[in-house]
Protein backbone atom coordinates (compact mmCIF):
# COMPACT_ATOMS: atom_id res chain seq x y z
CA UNK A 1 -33.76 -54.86 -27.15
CA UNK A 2 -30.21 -55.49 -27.03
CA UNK A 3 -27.38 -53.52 -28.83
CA UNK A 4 -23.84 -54.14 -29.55
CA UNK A 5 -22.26 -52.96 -26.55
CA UNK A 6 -19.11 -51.22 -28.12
CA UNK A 7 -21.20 -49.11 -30.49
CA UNK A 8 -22.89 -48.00 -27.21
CA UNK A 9 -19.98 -47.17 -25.26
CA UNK A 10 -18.95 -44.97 -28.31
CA UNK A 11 -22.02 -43.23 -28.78
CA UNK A 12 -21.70 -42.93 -25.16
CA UNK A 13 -18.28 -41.12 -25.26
CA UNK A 14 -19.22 -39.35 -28.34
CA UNK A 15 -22.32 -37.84 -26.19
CA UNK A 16 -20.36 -37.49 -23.09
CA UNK A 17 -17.75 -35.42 -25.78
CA UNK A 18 -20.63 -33.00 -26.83
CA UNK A 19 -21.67 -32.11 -23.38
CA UNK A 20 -18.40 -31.20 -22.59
CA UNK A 21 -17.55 -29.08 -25.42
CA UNK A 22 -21.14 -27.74 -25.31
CA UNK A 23 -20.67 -26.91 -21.19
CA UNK A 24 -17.00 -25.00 -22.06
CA UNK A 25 -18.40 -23.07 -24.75
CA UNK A 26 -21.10 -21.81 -22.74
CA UNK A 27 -18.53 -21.27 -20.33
CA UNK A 28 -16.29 -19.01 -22.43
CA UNK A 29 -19.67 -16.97 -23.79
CA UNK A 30 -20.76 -16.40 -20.38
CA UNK A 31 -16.90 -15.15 -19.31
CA UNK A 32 -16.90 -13.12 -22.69
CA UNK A 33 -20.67 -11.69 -22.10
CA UNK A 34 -19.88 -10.82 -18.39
CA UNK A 35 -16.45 -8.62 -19.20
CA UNK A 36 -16.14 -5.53 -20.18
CA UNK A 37 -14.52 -4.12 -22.92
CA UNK A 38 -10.97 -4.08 -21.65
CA UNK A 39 -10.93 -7.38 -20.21
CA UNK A 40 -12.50 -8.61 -23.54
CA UNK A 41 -9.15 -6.72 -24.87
CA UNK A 42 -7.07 -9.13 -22.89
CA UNK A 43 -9.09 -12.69 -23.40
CA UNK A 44 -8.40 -12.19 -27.25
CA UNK A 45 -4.77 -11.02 -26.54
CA UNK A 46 -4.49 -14.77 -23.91
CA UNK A 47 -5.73 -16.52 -26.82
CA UNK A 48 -3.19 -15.16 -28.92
CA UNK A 49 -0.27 -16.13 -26.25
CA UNK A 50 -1.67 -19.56 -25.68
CA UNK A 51 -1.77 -20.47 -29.84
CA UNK A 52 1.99 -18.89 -30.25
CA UNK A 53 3.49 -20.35 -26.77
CA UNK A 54 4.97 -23.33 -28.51
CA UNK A 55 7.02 -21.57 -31.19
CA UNK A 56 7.89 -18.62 -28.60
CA UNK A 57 9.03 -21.07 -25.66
CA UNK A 58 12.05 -22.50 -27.66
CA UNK A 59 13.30 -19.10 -28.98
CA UNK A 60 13.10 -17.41 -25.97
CA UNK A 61 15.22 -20.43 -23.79
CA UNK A 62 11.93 -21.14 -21.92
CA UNK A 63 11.94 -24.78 -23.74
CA UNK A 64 13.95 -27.73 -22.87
CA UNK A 65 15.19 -30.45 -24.84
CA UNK A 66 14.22 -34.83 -23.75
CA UNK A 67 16.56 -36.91 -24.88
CA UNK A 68 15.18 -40.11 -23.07
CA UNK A 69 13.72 -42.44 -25.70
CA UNK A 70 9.66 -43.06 -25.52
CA UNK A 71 8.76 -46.82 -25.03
CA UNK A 72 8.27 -47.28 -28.51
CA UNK A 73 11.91 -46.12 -29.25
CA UNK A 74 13.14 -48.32 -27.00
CA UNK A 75 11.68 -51.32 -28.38
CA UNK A 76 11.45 -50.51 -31.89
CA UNK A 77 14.22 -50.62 -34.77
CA UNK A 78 17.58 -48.30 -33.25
CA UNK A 79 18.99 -47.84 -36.70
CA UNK A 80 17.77 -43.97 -36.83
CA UNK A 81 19.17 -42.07 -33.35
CA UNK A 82 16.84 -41.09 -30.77
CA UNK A 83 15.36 -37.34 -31.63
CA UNK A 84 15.35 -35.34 -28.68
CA UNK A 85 11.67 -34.00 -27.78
CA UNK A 86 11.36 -30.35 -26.80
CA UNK A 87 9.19 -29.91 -23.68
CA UNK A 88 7.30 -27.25 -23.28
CA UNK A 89 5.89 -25.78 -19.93
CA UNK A 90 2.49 -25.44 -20.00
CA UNK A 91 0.32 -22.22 -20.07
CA UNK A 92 -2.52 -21.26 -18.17
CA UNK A 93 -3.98 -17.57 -18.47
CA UNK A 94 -6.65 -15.51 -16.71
CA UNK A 95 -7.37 -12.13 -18.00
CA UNK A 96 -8.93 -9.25 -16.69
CA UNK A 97 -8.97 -5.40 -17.52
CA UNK A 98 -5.70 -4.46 -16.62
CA UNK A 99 -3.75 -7.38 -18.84
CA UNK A 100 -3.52 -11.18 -18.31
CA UNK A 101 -1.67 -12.86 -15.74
CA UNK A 102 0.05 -16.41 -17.20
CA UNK A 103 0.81 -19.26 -14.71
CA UNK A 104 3.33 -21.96 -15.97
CA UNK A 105 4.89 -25.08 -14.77
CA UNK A 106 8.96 -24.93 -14.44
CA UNK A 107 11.22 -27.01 -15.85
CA UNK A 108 14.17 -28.29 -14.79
CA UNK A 109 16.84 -25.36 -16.28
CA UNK A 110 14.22 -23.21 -16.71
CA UNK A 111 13.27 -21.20 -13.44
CA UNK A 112 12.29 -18.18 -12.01
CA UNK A 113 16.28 -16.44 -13.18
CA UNK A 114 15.63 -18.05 -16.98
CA UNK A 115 11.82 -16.41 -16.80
CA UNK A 116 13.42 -13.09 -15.90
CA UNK A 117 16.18 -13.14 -18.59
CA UNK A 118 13.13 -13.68 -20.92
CA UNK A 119 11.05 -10.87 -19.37
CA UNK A 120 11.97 -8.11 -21.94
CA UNK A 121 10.77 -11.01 -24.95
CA UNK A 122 7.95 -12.14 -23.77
CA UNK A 123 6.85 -8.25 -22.96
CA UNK A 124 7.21 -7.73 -26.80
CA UNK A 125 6.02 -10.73 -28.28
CA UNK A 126 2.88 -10.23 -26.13
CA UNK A 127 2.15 -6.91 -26.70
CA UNK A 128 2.46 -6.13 -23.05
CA UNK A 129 3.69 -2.53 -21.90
CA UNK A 130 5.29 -4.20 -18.67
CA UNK A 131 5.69 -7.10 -17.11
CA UNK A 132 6.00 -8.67 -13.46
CA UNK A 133 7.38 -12.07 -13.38
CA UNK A 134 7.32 -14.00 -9.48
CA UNK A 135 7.87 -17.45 -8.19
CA UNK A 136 4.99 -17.70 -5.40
CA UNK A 137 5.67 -21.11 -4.83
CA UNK A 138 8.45 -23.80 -5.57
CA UNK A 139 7.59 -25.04 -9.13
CA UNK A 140 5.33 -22.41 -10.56
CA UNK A 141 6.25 -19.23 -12.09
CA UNK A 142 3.59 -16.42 -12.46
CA UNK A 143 3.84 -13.82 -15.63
CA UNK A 144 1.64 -10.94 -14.57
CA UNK A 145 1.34 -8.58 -18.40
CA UNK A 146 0.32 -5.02 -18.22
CA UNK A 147 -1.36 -3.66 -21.48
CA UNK A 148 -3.05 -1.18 -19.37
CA UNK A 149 -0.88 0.47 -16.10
CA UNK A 150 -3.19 0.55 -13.16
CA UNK A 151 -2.29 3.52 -12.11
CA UNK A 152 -3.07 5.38 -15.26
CA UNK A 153 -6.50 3.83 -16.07
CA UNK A 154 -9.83 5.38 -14.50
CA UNK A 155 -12.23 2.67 -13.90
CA UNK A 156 -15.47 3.47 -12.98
CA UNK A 157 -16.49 2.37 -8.89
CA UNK A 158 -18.26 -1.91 -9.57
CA UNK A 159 -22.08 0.62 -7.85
CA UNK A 160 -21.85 2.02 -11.40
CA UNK A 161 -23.05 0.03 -14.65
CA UNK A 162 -21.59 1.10 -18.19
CA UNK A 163 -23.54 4.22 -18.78
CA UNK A 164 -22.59 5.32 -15.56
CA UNK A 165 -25.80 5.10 -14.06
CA UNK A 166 -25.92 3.14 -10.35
CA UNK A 167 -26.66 -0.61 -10.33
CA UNK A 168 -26.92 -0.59 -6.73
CA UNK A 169 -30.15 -0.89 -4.16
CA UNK A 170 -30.06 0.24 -0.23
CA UNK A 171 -29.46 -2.10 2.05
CA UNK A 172 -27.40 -4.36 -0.11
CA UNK A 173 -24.05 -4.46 1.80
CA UNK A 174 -23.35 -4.96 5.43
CA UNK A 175 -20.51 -3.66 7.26
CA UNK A 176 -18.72 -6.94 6.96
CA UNK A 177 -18.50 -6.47 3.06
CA UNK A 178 -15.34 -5.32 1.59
CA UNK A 179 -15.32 -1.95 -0.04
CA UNK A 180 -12.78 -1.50 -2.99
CA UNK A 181 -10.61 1.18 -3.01
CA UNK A 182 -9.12 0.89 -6.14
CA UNK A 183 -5.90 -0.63 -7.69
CA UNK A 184 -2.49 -0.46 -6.84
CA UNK A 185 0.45 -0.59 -9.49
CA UNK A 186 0.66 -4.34 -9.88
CA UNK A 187 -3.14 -4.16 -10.25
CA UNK A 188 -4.00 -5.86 -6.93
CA UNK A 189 -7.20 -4.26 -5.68
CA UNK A 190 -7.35 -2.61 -2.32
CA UNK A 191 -10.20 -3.33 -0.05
CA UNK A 192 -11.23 -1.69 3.06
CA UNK A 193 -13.34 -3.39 5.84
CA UNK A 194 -15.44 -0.97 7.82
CA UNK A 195 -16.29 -3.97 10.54
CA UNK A 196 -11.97 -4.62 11.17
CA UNK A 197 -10.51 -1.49 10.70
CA UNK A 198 -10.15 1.80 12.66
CA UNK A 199 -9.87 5.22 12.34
CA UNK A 200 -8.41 7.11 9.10
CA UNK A 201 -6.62 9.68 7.69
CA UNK A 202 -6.85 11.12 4.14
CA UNK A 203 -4.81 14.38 3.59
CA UNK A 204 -4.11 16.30 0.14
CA UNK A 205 -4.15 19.44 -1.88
CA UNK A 206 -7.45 20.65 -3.70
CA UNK A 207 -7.92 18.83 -6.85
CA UNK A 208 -6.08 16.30 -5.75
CA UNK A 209 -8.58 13.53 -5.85
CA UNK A 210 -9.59 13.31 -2.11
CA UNK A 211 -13.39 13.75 -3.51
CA UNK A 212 -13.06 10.27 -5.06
CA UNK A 213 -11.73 8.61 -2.00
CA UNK A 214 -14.73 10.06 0.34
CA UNK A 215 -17.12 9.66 -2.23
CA UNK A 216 -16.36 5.89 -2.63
CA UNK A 217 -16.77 5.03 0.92
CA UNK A 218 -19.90 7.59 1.53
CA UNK A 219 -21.62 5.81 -0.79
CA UNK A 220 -20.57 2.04 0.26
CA UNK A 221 -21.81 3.33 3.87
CA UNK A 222 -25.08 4.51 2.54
CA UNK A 223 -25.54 1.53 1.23
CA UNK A 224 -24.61 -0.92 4.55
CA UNK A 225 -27.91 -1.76 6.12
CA UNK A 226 -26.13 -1.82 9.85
CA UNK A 227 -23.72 1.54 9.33
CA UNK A 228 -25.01 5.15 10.31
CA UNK A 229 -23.60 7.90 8.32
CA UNK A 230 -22.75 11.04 10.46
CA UNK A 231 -20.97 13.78 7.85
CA UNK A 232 -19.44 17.17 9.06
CA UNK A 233 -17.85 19.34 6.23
CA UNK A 234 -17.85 22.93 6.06
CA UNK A 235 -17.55 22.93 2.56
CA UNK A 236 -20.80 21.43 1.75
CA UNK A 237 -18.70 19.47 -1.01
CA UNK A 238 -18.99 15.72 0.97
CA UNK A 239 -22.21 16.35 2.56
CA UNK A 240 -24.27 17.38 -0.24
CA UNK A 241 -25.30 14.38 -1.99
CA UNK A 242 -25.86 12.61 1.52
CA UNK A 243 -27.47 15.40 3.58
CA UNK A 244 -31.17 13.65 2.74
CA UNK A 245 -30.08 10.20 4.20
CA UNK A 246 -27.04 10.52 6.45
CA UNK A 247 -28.20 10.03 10.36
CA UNK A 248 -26.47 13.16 11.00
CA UNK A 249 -25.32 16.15 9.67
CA UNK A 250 -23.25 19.69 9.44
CA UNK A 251 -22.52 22.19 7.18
CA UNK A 252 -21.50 24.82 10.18
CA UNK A 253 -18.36 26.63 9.67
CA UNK A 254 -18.10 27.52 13.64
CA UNK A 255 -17.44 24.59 15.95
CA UNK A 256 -20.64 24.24 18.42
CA UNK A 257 -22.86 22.75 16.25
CA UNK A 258 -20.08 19.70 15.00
CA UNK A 259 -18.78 19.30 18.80
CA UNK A 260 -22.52 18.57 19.43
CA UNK A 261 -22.48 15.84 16.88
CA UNK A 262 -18.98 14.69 18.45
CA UNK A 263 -20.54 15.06 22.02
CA UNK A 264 -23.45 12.80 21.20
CA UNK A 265 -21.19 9.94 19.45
CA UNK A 266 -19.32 10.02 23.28
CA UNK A 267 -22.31 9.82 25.07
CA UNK A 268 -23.45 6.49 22.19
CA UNK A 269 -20.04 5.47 23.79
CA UNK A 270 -21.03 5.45 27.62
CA UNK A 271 -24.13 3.89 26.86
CA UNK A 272 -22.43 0.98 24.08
CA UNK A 273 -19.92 0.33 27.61
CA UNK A 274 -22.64 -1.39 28.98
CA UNK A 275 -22.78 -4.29 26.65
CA UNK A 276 -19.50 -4.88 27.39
CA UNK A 277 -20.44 -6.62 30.81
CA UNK A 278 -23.36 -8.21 28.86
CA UNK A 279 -21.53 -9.43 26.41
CA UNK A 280 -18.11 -10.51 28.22
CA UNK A 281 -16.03 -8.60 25.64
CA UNK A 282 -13.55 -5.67 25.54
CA UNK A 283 -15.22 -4.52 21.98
CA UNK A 284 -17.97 -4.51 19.64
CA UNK A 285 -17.07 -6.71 16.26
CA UNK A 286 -21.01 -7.29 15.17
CA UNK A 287 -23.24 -4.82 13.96
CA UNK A 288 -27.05 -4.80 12.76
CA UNK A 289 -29.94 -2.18 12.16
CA UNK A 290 -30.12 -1.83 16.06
CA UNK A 291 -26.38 -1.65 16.98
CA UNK A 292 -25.19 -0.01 14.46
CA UNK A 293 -21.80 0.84 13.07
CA UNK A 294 -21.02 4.65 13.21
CA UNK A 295 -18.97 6.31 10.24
CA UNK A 296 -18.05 9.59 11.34
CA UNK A 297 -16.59 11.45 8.33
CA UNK A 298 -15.54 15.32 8.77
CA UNK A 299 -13.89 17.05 5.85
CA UNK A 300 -12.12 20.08 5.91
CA UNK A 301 -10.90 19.44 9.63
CA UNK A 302 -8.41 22.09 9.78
CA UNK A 303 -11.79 24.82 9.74
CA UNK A 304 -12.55 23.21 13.43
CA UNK A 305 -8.83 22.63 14.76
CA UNK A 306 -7.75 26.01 13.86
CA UNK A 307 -10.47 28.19 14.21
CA UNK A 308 -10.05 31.79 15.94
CA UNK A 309 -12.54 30.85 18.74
CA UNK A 310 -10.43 29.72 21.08
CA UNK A 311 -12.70 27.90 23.51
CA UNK A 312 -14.74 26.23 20.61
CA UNK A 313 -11.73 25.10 19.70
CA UNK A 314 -10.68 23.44 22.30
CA UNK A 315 -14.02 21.95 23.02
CA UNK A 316 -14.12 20.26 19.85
CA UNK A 317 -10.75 18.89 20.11
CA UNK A 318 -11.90 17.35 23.26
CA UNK A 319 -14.48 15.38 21.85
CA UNK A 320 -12.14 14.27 18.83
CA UNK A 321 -9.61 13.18 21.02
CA UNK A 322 -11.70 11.03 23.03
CA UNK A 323 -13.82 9.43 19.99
CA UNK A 324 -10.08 8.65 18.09
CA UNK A 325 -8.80 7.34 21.40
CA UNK A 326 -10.99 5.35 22.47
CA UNK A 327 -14.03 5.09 19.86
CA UNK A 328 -12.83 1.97 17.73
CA UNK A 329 -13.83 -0.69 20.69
CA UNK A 330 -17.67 0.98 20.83
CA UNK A 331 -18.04 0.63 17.38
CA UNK A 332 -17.29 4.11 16.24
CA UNK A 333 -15.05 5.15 13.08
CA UNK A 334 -13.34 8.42 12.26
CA UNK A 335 -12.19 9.62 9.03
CA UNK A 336 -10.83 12.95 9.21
CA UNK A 337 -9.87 14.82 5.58
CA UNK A 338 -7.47 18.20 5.39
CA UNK A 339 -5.61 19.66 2.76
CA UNK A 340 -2.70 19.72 5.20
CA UNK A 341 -1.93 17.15 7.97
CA UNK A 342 0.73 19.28 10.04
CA UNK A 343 1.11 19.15 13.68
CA UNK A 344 -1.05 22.68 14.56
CA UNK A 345 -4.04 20.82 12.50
CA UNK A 346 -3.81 17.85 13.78
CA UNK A 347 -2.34 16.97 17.47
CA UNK A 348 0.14 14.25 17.38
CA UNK A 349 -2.26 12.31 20.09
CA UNK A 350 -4.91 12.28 17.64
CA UNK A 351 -2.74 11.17 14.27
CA UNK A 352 -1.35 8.27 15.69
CA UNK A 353 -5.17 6.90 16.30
CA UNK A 354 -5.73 7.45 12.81
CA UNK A 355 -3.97 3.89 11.76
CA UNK A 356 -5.33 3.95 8.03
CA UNK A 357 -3.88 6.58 5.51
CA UNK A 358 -4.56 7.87 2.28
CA UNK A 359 -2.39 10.63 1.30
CA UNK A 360 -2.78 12.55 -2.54
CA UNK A 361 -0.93 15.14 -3.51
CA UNK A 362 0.71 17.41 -1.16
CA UNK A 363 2.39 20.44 -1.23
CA UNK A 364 5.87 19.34 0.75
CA UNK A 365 7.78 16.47 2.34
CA UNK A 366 7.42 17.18 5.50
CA UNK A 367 3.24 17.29 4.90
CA UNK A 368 3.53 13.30 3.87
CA UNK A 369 6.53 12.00 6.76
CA UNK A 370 3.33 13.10 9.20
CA UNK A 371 1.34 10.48 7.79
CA UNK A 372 4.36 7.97 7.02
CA UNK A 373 7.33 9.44 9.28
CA UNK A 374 9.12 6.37 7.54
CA UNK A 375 8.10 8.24 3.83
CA UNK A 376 12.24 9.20 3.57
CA UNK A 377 12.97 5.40 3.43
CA UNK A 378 10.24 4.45 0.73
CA UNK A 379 10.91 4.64 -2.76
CA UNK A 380 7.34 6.48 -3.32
CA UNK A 381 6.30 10.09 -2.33
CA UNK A 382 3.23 12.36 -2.56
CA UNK A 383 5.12 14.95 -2.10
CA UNK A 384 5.10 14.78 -5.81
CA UNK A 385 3.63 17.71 -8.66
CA UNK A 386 3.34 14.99 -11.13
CA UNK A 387 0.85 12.78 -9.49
CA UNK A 388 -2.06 12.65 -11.23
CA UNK A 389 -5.56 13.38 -9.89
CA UNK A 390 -6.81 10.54 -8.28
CA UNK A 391 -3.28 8.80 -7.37
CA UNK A 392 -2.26 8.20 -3.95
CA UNK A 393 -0.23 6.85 -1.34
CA UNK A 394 -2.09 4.28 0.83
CA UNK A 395 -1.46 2.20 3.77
CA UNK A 396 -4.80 0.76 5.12
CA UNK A 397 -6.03 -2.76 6.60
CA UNK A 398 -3.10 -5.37 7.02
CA UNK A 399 -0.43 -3.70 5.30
CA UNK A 400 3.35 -3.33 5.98
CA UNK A 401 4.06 -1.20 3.56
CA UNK A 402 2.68 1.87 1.97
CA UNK A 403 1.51 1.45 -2.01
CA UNK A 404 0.64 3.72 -4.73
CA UNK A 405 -3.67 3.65 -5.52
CA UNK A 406 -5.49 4.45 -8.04
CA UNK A 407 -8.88 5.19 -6.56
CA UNK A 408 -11.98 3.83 -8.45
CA UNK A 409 -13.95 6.69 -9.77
CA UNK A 410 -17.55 7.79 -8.52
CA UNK A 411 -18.37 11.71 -9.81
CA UNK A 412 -20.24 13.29 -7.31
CA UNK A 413 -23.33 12.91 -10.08
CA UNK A 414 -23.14 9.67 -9.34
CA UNK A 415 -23.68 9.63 -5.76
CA UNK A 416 -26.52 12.27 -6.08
CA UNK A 417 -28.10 9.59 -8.15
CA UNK A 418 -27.56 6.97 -5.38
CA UNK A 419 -29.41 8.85 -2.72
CA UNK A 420 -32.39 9.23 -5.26
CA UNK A 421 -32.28 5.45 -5.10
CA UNK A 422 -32.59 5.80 -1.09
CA UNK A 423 -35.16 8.42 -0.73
CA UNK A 424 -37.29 6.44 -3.49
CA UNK A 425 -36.70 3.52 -1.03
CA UNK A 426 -38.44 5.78 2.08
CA UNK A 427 -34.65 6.29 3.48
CA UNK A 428 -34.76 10.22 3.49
CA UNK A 429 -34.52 11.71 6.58
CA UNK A 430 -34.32 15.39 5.84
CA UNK A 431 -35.55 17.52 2.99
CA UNK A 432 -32.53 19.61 1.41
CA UNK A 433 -32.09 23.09 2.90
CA UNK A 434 -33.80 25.78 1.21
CA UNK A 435 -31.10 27.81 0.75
CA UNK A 436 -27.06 28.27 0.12
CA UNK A 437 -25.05 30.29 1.59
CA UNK A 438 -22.81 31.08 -1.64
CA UNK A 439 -19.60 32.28 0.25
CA UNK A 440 -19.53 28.71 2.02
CA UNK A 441 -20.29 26.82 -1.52
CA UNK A 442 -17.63 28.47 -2.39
């Protein structure tokens, strides 16, 4: 049976026409069912720019005016004048939960300087509180809108769901897998990579948000099928939720018992050397359930460093010395918390192994220049009353400069709930200890 053919090339373009509209509305349900309920904030607010972009463009000078005549012009009746077209650059948006970024073509006239002039417009006719407006590349101009700022918004850590309960299973990360920090004030997220980077510092005052931090990557590590967790905190505030599952663990306020824990992570070093000649390398850059990376995490270090024992001090300085000088290559990596990061806490040869740093709020100056001796030339300081809980100054992985974070938030409830996950997975390795000793809680 034969048909005419042009009634089935239309039915075929009117069916090839459904599937498409059908496939992008599916598309635009799933992107609306996935987000949460800021970003679904901003997709209605980018629908709202995209619809009013053609009336806003020519008020705001973002439009130019086309006086070359169409081909129909040119070869139809000239007894009316040419009308000018106005050309309008075209408007692509992505939204998430901090605002929507807008990426547009530029027109001749109408660059990066005429995009900037507009700035203050477009932040009102958009509803945006600020807005960030770069040229990453000949041609293009990028819009980034604010209705939220980063640094003020507390979004919970991506392990949590949106009760707050954890949507995470052991074993589900590696140490290869990025771990996000948080935000910083242009709403870039910062990542740390346990498998590329080294040692860290994290210094600030009580209350300060330095909880957050640890907690994040505790529980990230807990979760990293080839990472051993070794925890040593005085405080019992870090270790707690972890002491069932972590490889190793301390709660002891004298030194022996942590410069045991520091002595055996040395003596994991001699005997990692010898893959070294087996392996023709100068370090270890894979990791798996039988070579292990080691996170060794001690809170609180100033309790160690500056203890009245003399000799126990000095013994456990030893052993930190030699893991943050030479522990990176073995596979080894030291995060070391205090409330203040002066030179009789911390020696100097030990701070400048500590490449990453988080600092929150501090008491003075001089406590942030020794982690950024640089920090009098920046135009950001935690040396700073006003910054809120959970706001810090960061320099970790590849960057140059230092930038303000807002750490993603994980309650300590939270990770207490994670390590239920792991010991209902066979993962505990301990039972909690049967007692407190109140005066240490404390």
């Amino acid at each position: 049976m034969t048909g005419n053919p042009l009634g089935l090339a239309l039915l075929a373009v009117v069916v090839l026409g459904g599937l498409g509209l059908l496939g992008w509305a599916g598309y635009c349900f799933a992107r609306w069912y996935r987000a949460d309920a800021e970003t679904r904030v901003s997709l209605r607010q980018a629908r709202r720019m995209r619809w009013g972009w053609k009336r806003l463009a020519p008020m705001l000078g973002l439009a130019v005016k086309d006086a070359t005549p169409t081909v129909l012009q040119q070869y139809g009746p000239q007894e009316q004048p040419t009308k000018p077209r106005v050309l309008v650059p075209r408007l692509r948006t992505r939204a998430d939960v901090f605002g929507v970024t807008v990426t547009a073509d530029a027109l001749p006239q109408v660059g990066l300087s005429a995009w900037q002039d507009a700035g203050e417009g477009l932040c009102d006719a958009w509803g945006m509180r600020r807005i960030r407006i770069s040229q990453p590349k000949p041609g293009v101009i990028v819009a980034r809108g604010f209705r939220r700022e980063p640094l003020e918004a507390v979004i919970r850590s991506p392990l949590l769901g949106p009760d707050g309960s954890p949507v995470c299973r052991p074993g589900q990360f590696v140490s290869t897998d990025d771990v996000l920090l948080g935000w910083d004030e242009d709403g870039t997220p910062i990542v740390l990579n346990l498998a590329y980077s080294a040692h860290a510092l994290v210094a600030g005052l009580t209350r300060s948000g330095k909880s957050i931090t640890v907690n994040t990557l505790l529980a990230y590590a807990s979760l990293m099928r080839d990472v051993r967790l070794i925890v040593i905190d005085p405080n019992l505030g870090a270790v707690a939720p972890w002491w069932r599952t972590a490889y190793k663990v301390s709660d002891a306020i004298h030194p022996d018992e942590p410069t045991e824990i520091l002595r055996w992570v040395r003596e994991e070093m001699q005997r990692r050397e010898r893959l070294f000649w087996s392996g023709r390398t100068d370090r270890i850059t894979e990791f798996s359930p039988e070579l292990p990376l080691l996170l060794v995490v001690i809170d609180e270090v100033a309790n160690y460093t500056r203890h009245p024992d003399r000799k126990a001090r000095e013994r456990f300085e030893a052993e930190l010395l030699a893991i943050a000088s030479q522990g990176a290559k073995f596979g080894i990596r030291l995060w070391l918390l205090t409330q203040k990061p002066s030179a009789d806490v911390l020696t100097t040869a030990v701070r400048t192994n500590l490449s990453a740093r988080i600092c929150h709020r501090v008491d003075t100056i001089e406590d942030f220049l020794h982690l950024f001796p640089d920090g009098r030339e920046l135009d950001i300081t935690a040396a700073d009353r006003t910054m809120p809980q959970g706001v810090s100054i960061a320099s970790v992985g590849d960057m140059h400069t230092p930038v303000r974070l807002r750490s993603v938030y994980l309650p300590t409830e939270a990770c207490w709930q994670i390590n239920d996950l792991m010991c209902a997975e066979g993962l505990k390795v301990r039972e909690l200890p049967d007692h407190v000793d109140l005066d240490k809680a404390a």
